[in-house]
Protein backbone atom coordinates (compact mmCIF):
# COMPACT_ATOMS: atom_id res chain seq x y z
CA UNK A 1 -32.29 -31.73 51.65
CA UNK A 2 -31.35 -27.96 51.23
CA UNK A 3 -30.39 -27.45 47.47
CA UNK A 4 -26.87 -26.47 48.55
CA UNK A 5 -26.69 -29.65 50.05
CA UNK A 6 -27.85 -31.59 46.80
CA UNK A 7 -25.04 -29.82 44.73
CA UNK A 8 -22.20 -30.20 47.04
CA UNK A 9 -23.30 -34.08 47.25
CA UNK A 10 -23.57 -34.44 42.96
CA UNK A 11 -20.23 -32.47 43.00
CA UNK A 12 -18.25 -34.66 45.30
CA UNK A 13 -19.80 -37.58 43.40
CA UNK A 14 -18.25 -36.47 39.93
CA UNK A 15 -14.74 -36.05 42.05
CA UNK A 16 -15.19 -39.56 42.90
CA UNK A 17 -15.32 -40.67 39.62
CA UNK A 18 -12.70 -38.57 38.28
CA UNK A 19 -10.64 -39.92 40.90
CA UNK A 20 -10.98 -43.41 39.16
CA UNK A 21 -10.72 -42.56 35.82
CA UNK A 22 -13.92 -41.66 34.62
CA UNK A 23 -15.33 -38.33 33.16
CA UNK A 24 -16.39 -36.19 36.07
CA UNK A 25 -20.09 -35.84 34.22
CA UNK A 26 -21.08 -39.54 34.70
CA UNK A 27 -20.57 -39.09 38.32
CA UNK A 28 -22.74 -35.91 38.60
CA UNK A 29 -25.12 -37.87 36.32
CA UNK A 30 -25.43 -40.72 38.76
CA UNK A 31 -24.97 -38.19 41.55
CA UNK A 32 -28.19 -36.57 40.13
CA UNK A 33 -30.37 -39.46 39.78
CA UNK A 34 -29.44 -40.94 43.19
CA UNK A 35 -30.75 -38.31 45.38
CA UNK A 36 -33.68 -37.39 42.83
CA UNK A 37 -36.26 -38.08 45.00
CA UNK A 38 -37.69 -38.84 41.92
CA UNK A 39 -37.89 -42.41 40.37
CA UNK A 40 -36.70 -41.18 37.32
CA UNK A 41 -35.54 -37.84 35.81
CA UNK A 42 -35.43 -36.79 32.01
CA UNK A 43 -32.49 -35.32 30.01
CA UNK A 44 -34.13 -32.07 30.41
CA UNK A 45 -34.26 -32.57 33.89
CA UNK A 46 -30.79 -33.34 34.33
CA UNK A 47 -29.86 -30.78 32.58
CA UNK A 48 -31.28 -28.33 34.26
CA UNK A 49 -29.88 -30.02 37.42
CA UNK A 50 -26.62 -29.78 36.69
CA UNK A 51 -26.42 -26.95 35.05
CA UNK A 52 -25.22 -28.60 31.87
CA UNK A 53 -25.50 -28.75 27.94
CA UNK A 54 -27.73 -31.97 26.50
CA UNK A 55 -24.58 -32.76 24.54
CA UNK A 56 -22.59 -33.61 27.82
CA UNK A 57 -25.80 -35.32 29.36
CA UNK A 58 -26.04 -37.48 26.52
CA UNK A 59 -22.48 -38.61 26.51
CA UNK A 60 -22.47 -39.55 29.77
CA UNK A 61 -26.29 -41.51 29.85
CA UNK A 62 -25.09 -43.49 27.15
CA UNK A 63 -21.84 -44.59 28.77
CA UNK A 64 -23.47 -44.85 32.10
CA UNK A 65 -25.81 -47.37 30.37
CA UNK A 66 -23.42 -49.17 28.49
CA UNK A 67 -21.66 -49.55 32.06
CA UNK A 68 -24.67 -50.87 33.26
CA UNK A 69 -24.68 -48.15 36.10
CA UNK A 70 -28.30 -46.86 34.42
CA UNK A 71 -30.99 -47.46 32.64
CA UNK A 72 -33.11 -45.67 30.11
CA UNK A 73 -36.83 -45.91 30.15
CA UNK A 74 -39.82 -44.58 28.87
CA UNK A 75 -43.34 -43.49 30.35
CA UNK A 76 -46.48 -44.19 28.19
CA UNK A 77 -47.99 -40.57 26.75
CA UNK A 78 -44.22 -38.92 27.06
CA UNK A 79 -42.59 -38.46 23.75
CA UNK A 80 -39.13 -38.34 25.88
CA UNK A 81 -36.65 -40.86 27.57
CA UNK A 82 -36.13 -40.90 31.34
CA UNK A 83 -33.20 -42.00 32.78
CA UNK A 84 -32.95 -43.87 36.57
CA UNK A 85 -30.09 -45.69 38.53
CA UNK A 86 -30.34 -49.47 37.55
CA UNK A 87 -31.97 -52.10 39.54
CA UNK A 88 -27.93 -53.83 39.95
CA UNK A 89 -25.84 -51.09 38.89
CA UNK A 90 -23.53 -51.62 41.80
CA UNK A 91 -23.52 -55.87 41.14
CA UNK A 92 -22.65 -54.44 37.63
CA UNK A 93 -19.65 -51.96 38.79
CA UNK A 94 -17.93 -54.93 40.41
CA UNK A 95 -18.68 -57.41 37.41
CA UNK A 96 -16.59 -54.33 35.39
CA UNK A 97 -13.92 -54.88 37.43
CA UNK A 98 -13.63 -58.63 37.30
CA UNK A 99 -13.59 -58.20 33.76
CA UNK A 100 -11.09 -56.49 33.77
CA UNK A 101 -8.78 -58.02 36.50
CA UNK A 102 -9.63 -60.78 33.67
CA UNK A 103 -8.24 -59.03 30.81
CA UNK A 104 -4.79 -58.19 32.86
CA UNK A 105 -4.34 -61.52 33.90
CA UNK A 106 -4.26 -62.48 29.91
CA UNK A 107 -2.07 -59.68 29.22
CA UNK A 108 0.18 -61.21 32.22
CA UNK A 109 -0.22 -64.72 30.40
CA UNK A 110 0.82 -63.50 26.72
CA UNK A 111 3.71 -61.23 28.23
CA UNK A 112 4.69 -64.80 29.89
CA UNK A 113 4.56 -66.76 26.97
CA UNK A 114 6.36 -63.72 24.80
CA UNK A 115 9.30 -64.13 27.82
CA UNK A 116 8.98 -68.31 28.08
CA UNK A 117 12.60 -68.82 27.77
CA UNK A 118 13.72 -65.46 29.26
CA UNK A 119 15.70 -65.74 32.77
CA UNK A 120 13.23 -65.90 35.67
CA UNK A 121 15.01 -61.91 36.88
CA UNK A 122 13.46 -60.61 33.42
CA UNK A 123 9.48 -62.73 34.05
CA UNK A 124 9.84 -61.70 38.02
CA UNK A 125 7.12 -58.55 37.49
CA UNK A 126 5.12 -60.17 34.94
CA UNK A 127 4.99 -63.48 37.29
CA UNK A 128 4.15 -60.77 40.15
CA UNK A 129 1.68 -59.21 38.10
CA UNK A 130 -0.22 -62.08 37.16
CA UNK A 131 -0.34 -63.70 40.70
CA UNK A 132 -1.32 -60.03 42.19
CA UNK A 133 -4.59 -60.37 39.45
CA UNK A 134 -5.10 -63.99 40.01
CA UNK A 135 -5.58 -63.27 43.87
CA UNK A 136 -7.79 -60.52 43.11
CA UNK A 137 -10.28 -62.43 41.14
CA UNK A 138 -10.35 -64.60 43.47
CA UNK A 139 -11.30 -62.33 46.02
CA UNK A 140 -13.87 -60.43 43.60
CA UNK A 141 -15.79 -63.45 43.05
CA UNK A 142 -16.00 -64.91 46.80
CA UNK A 143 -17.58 -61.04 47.28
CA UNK A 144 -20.01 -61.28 44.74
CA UNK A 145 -21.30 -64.47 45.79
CA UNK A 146 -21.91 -63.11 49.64
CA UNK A 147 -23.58 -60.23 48.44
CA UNK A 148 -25.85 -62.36 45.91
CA UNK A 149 -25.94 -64.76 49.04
CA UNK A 150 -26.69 -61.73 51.35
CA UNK A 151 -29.69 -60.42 48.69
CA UNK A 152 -31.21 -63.94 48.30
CA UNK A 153 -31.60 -64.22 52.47
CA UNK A 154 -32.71 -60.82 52.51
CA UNK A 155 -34.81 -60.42 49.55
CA UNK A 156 -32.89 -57.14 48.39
CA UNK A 157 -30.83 -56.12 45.31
């Protein structure tokens, strides 16, 4: 892969994120490691990759971890940390997402109970938010158990 190539692809992968939300680093980060070709790469690494201070680098590792999207490592004889995509960092994504589909569908629930004797006009978008979020996890879950079903018969992460 031509090193044009390699940019453009870590580039559209820190849009990506920064379409959902997230800092645009931690998807040039992930971008990075992905198409490596390397098992692993070091903060110095990446930072030379993407052209970026280790300040920025090491925000975005240690969210990235925390996310469960990577995972830090070390190599006996090497005094520094390497960094790699983890083993079910895509299982973990959508587990972040449940949670929170979770956490909505409680805030739906206490908004309820904060409107229990309110007319049913005034609970109509809470009551719509809270089945939208209910159907949702639903959905979530039956997808994470084909694609742990899917794995198992296939003997893949």
């Amino acid at each position: 892969m031509k090193q044009q190539e390699r940019q453009q692809f870590v580039e559209e992968f820190g849009d990506r994120m920064d379409e959902f939300g997230l800092p645009r680093m931690y998807g040039r980060v992930l971008g990075a490691l992905l198409i490596s070709g390397k098992p692993m790469l070091s903060m110095q690494e990446l930072s030379a990759e993407l052209q970026a201070s280790h300040g920025s680098i090491s925000m975005a590792t240690q969210m990235l971890i925390r996310l469960g999207m990577i995972e830090k490592t070390s190599v006996p004889g090497e005094r520094r940390h390497f960094y790699r995509v983890g083993r079910n960092a895509w299982n973990t994504s959508f587990a972040n997402k449940l949670q929170y589909l979770e956490l909505m569908l409680d805030l739906a629930d206490r908004g309820l109970t904060l409107l229990d004797d309110a007319p049913e006009k005034t609970r109509e978008s809470l009551v719509q938010m809270r089945s939208f979020f209910d159907f949702f996890r639903g959905e979530f879950e039956g997808i994470v158990e084909r694609w742990e079903r899917s794995c198992a018969d296939s003997n893949s992460p």
